[in-house]
Protein backbone atom coordinates (compact mmCIF):
# COMPACT_ATOMS: atom_id res chain seq x y z
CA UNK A 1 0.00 0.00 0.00
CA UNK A 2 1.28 3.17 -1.15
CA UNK A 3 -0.25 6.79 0.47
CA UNK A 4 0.47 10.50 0.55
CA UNK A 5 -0.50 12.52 2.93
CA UNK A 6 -1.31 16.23 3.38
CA UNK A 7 -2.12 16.67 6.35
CA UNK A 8 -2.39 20.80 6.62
CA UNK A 9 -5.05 20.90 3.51
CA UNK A 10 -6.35 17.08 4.53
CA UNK A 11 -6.31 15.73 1.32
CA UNK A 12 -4.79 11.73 1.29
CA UNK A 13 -4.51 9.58 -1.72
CA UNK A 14 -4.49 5.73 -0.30
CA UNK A 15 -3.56 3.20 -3.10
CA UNK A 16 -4.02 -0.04 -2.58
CA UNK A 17 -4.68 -3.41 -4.36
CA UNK A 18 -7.15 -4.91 -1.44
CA UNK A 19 -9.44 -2.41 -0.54
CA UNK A 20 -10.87 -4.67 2.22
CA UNK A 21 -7.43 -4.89 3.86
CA UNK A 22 -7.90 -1.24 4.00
CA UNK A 23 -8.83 0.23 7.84
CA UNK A 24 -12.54 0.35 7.52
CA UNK A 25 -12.53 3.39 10.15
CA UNK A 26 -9.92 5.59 8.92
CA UNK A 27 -10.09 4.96 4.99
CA UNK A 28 -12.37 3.31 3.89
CA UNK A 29 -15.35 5.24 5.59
CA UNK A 30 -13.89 8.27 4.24
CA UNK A 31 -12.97 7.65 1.20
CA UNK A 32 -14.71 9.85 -1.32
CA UNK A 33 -13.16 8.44 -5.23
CA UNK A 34 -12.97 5.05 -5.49
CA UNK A 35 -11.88 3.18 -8.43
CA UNK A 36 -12.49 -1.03 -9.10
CA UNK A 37 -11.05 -3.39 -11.07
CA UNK A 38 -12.07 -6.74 -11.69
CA UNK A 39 -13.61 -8.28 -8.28
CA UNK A 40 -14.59 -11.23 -7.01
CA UNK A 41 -18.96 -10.90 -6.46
CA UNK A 42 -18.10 -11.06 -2.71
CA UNK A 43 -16.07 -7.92 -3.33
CA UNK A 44 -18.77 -6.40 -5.14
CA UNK A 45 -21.09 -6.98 -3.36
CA UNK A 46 -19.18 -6.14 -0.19
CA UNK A 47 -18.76 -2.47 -2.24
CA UNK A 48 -22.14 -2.27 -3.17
CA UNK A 49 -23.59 -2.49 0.28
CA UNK A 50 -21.38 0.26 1.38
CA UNK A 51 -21.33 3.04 -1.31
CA UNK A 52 -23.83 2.29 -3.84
CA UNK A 53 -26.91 1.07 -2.13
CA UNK A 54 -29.06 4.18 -2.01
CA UNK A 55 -28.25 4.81 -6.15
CA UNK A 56 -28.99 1.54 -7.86
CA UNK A 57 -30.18 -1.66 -7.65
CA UNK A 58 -27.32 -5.03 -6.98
CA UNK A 59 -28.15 -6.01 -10.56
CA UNK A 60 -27.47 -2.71 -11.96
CA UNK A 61 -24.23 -2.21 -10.24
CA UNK A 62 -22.80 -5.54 -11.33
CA UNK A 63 -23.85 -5.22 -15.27
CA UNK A 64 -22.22 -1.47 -14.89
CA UNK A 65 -19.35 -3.91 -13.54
CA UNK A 66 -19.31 -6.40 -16.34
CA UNK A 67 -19.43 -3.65 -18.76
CA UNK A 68 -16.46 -1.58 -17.82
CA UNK A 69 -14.26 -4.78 -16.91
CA UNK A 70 -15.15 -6.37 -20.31
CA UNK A 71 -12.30 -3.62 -21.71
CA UNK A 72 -8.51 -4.65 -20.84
CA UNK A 73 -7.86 -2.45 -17.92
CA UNK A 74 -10.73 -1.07 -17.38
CA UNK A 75 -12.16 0.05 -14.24
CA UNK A 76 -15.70 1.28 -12.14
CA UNK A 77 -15.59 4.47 -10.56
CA UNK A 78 -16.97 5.93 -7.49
CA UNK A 79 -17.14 9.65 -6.90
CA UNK A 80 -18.74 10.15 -3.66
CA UNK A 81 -18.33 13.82 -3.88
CA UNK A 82 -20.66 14.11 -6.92
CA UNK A 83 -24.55 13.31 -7.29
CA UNK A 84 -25.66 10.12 -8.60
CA UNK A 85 -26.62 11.56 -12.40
CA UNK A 86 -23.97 14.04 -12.73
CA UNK A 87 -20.71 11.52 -12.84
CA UNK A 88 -20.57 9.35 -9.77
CA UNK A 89 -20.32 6.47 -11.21
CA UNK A 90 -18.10 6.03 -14.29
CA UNK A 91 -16.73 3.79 -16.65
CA UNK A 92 -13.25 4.48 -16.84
CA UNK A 93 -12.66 8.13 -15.88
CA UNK A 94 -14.44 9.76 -18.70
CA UNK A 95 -17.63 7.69 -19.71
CA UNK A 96 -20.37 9.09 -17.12
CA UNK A 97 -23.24 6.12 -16.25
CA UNK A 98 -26.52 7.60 -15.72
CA UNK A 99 -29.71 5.60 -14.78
């Protein structure tokens, strides 16, 4: 796990290749821009429970899933900081998923 911290403006990048092995109070919780690759459905639905819940259905999380990791190196993101239609979830960084 990698990280950089700035602590005067409170700004923290955490990267990390398990986000489960991640502290749940410290990060995770707080984490506002999250992005996925591939998963096991445990993972997802792990992910799902805790950030998505409120937006979309389970089934509708996992085909935005399947869609974005059908592309080599593709990835699901999850901006927290933004509203549910105006680019918090993405395919990629630049393809905006609205329901």
């Amino acid at each position: 796990m990698r990280s950089l911290l700035h602590l005067r403006k409170t700004q923290q990048r955490v990267f990390s290749s398990n986000y489960f092995k991640l502290p749940r109070q410290a990060i995770r919780e707080n984490a506002n821009f999250i992005c996925l690759f591939p998963q096991e459905l445990k993972n997802i639905n792990h992910i799902y429970n805790d950030h998505v819940s409120s937006d979309m259905t389970k089934q509708e999380f996992r085909n935005l899933c399947k869609l974005a990791w059908n592309e080599p190196n593709n990835f699901v993101v999850t901006d927290l900081s933004i509203r549910k239609n105006f680019g918090k979830y993405r395919k990629g960084l630049d393809e905006f998923y609205v329901s």
